[in-house]
N, C-alpha and C. Protein backbone atom coordinates (compact mmCIF):
# COMPACT_ATOMS: atom_id res chain seq x y z
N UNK A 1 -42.05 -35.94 2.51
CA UNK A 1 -42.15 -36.23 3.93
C UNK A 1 -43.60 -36.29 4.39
N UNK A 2 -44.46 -35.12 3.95
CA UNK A 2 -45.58 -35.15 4.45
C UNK A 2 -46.84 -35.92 3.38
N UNK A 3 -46.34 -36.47 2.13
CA UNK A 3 -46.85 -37.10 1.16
C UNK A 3 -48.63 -36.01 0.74
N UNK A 4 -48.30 -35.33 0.95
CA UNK A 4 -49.32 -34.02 0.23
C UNK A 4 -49.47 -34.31 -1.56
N UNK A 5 -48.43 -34.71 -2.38
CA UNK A 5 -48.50 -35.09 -3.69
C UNK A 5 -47.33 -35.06 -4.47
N UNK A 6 -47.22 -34.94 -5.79
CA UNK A 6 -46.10 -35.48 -6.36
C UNK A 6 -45.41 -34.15 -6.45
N UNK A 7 -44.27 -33.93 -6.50
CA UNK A 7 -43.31 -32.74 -6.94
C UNK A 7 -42.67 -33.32 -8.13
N UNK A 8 -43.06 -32.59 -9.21
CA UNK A 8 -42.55 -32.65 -10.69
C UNK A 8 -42.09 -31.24 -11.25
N UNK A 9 -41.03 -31.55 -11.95
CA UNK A 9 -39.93 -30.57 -12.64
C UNK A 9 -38.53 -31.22 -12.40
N UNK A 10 -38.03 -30.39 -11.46
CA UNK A 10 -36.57 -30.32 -11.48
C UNK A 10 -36.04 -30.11 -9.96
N UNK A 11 -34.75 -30.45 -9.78
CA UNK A 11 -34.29 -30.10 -8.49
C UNK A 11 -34.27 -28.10 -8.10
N UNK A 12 -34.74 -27.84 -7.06
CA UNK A 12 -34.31 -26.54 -6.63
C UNK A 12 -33.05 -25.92 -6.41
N UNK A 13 -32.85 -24.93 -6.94
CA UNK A 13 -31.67 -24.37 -6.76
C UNK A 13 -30.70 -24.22 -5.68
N UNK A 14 -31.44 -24.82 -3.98
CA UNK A 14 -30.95 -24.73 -2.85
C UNK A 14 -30.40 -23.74 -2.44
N UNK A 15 -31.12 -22.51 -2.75
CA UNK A 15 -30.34 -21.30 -1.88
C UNK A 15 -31.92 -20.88 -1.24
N UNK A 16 -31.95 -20.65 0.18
CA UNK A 16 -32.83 -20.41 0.43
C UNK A 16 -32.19 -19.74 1.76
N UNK A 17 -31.44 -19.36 2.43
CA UNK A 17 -31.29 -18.75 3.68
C UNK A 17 -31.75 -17.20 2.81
N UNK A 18 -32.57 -16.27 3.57
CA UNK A 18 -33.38 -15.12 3.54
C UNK A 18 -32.83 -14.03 4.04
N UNK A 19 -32.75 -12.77 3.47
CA UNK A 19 -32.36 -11.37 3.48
C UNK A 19 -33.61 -10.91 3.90
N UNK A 20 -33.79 -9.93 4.94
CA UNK A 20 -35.06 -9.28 5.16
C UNK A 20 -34.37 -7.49 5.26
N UNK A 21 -34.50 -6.50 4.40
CA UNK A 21 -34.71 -5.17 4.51
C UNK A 21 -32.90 -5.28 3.73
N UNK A 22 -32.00 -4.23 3.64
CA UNK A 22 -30.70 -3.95 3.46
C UNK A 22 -30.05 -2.55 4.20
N UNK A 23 -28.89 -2.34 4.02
CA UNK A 23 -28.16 -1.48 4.85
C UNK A 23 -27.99 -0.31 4.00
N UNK A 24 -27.78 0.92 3.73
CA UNK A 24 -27.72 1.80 2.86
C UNK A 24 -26.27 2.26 3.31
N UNK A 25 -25.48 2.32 2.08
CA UNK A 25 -23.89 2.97 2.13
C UNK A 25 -23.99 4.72 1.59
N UNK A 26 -22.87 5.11 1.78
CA UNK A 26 -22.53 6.20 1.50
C UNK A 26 -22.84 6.56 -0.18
N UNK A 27 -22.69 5.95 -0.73
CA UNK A 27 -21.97 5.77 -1.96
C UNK A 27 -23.08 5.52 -2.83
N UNK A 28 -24.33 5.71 -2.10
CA UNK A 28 -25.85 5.01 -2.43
C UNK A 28 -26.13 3.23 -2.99
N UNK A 29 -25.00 2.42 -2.66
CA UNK A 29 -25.16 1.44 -2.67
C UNK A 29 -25.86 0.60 -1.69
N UNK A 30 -26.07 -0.38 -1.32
CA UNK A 30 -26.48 -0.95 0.07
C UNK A 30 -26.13 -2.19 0.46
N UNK A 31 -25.82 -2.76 0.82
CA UNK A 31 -25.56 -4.50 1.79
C UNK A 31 -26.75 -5.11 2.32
N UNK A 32 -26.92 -6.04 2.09
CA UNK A 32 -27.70 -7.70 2.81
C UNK A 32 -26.99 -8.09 3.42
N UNK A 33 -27.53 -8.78 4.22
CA UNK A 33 -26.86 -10.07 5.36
C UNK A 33 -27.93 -11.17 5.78
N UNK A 34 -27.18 -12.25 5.49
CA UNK A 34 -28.28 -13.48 5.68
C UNK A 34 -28.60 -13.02 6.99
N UNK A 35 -30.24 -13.56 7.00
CA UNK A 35 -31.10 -13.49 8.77
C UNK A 35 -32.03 -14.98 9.32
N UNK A 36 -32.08 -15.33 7.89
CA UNK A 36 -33.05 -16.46 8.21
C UNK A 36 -33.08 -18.04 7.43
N UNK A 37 -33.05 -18.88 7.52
CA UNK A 37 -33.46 -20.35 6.92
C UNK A 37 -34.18 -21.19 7.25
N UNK A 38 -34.56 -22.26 6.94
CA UNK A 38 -35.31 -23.22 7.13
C UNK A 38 -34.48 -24.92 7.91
N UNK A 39 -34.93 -25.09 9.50
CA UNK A 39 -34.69 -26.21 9.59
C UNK A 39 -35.89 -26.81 9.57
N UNK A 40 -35.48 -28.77 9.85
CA UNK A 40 -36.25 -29.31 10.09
C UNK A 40 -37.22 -29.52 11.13
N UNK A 41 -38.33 -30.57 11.52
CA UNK A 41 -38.89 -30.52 12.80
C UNK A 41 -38.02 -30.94 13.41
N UNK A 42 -36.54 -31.96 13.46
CA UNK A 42 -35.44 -32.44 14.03
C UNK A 42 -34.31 -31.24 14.25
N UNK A 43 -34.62 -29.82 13.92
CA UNK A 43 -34.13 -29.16 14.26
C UNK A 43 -32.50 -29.02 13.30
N UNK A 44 -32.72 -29.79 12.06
CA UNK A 44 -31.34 -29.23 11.18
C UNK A 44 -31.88 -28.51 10.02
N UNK A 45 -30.29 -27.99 9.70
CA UNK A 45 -30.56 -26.91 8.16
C UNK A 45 -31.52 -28.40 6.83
N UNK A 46 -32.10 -27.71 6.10
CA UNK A 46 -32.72 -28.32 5.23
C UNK A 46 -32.92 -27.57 3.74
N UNK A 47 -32.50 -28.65 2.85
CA UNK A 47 -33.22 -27.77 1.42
C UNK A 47 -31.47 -26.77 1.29
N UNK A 48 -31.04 -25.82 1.80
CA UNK A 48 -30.01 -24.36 1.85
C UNK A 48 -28.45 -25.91 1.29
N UNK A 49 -28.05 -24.94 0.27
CA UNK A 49 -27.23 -26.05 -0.68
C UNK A 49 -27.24 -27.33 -1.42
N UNK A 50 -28.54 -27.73 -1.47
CA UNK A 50 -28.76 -28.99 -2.33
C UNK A 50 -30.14 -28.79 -3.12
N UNK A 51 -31.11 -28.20 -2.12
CA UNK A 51 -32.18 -27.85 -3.28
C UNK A 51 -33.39 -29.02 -2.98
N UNK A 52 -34.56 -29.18 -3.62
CA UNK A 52 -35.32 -30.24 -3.41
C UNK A 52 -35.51 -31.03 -4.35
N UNK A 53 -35.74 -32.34 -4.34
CA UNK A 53 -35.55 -33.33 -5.28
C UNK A 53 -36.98 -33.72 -5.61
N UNK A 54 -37.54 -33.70 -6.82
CA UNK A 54 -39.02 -33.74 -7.58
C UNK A 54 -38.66 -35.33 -7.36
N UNK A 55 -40.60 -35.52 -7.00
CA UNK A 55 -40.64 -36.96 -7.09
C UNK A 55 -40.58 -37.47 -8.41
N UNK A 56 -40.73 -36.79 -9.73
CA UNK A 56 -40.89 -36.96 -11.49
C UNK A 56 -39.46 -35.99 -11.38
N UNK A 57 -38.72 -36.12 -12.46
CA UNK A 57 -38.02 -35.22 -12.91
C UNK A 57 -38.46 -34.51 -14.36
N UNK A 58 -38.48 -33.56 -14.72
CA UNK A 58 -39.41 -33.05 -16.47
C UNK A 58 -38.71 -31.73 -16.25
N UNK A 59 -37.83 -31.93 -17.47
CA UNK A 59 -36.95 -30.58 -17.48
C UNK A 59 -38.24 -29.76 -19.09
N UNK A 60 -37.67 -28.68 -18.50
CA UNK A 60 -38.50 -27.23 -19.27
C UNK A 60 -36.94 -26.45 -20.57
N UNK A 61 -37.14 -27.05 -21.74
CA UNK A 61 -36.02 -26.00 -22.10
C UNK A 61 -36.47 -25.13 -22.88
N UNK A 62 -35.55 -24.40 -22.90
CA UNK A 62 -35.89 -23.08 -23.41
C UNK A 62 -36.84 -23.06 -24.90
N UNK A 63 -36.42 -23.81 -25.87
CA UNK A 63 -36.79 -24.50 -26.94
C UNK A 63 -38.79 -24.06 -26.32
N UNK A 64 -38.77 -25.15 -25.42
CA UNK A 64 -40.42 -25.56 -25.15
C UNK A 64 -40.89 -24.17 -25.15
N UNK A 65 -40.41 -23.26 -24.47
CA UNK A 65 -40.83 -21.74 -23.55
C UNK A 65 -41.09 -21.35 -24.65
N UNK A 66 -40.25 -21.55 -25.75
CA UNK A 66 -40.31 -20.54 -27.33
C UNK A 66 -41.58 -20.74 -28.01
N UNK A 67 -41.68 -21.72 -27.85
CA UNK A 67 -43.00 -22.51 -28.62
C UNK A 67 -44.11 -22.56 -27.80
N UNK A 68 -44.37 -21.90 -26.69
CA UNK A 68 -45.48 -22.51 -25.61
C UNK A 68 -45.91 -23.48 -24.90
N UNK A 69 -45.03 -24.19 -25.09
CA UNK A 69 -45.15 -25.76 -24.25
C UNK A 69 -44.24 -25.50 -23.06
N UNK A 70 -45.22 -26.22 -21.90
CA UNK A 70 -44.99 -26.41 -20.42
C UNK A 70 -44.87 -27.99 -20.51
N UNK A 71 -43.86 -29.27 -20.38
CA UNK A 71 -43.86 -30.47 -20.38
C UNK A 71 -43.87 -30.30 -18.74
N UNK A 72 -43.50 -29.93 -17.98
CA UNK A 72 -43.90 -30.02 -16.31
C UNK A 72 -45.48 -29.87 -16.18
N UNK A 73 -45.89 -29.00 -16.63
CA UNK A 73 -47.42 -28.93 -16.53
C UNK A 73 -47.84 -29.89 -17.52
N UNK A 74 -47.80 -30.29 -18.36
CA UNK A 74 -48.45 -31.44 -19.01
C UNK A 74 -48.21 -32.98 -18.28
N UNK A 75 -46.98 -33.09 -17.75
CA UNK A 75 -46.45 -34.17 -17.17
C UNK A 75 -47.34 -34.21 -15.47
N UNK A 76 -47.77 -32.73 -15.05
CA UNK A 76 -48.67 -32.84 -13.55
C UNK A 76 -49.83 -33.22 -13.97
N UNK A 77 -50.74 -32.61 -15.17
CA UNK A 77 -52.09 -32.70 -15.85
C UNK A 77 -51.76 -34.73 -15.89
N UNK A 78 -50.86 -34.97 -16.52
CA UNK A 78 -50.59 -36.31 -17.14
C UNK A 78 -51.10 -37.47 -15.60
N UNK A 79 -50.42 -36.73 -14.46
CA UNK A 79 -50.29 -37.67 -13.08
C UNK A 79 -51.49 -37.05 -12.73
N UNK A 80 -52.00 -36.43 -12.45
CA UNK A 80 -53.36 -36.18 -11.78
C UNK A 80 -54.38 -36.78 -12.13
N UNK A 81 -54.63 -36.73 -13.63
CA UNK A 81 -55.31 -37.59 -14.27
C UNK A 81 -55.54 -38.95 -14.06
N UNK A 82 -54.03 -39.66 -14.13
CA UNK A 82 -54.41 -41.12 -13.87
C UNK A 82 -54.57 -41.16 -12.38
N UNK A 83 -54.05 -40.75 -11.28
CA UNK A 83 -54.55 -40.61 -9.82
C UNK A 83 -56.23 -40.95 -9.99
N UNK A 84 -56.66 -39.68 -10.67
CA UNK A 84 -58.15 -39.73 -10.45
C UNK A 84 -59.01 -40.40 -11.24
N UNK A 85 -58.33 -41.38 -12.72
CA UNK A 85 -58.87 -42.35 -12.90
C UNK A 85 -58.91 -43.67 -11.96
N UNK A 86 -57.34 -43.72 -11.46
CA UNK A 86 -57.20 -44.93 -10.57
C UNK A 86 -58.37 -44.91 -9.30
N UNK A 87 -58.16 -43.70 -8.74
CA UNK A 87 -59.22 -43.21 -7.20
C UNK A 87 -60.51 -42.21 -7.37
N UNK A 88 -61.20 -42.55 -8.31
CA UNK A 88 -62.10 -41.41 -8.44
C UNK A 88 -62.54 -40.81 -7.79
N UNK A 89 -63.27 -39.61 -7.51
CA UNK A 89 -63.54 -39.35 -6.12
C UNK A 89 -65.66 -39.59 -6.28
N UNK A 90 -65.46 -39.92 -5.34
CA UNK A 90 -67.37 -39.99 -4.78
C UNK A 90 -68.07 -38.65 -4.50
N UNK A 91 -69.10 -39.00 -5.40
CA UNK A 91 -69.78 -37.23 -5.45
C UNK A 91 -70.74 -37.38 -4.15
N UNK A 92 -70.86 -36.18 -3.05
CA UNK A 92 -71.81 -36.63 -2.28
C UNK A 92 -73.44 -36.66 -2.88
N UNK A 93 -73.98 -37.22 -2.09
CA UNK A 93 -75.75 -38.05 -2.44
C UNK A 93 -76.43 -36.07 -2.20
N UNK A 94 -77.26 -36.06 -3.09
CA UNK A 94 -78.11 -34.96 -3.61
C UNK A 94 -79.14 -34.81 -2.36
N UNK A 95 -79.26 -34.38 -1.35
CA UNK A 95 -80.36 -34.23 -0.38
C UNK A 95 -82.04 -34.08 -0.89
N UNK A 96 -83.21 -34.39 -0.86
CA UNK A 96 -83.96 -34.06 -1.59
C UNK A 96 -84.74 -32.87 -1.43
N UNK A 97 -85.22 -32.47 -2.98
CA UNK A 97 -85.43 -30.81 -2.57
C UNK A 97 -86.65 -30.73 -1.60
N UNK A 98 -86.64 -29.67 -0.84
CA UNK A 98 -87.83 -29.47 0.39
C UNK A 98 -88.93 -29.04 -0.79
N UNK A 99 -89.90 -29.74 -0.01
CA UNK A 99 -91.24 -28.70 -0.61
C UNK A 99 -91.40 -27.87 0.42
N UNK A 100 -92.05 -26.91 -0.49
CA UNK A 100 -92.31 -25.46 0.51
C UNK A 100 -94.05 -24.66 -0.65
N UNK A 101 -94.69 -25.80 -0.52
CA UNK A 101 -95.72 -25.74 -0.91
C UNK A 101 -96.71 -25.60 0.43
N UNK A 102 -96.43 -25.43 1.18
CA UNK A 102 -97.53 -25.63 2.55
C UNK A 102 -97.56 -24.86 2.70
């Protein structure tokens, strides 16, 4: 929405309505109760049962984890890269050094 950059991995799990503190029982157990979620600036629920959808999809399996490989992080390294071959960025101009011989 706000085009900030790419979201790569996987869809989110979509549970996001928020528990803040719990209730303490007799029994030394305790209870939650949802308190909080996320709408939109249009004012609806968002994200709570569907999750967020990566602009790349790059699944992580377990396999990779075993061995040390991140393919989500190689696949962001992979897009950043060509971004900043395509748009390089401009270094600013070097001011020149003062003399301070006087």
């Amino acid at each position: 929405k706000y085009k900030l950059g790419k979201l790569i991995g996987t869809r989110t799990w979509g549970g996001v309505i928020g528990i803040r503190g719990y209730t303490p029982l007799v029994d030394g157990g305790y209870i939650t109760r949802p308190e909080f979620g996320l709408l939109s600036d249009e004012a609806k629920w968002i994200i709570e049962g569907h999750g967020v959808e990566p602009d790349i999809w790059v699944d992580t399996l377990p396999s990779d984890q075993a061995l040390g490989k991140d393919p989500q992080l190689d696949k962001a390294i992979e897009v950043i890269m060509e971004q900043i071959r395509q748009n390089p960025p401009e270094l600013p101009k070097v001011a020149p050094y003062p003399v301070k011989a006087k």
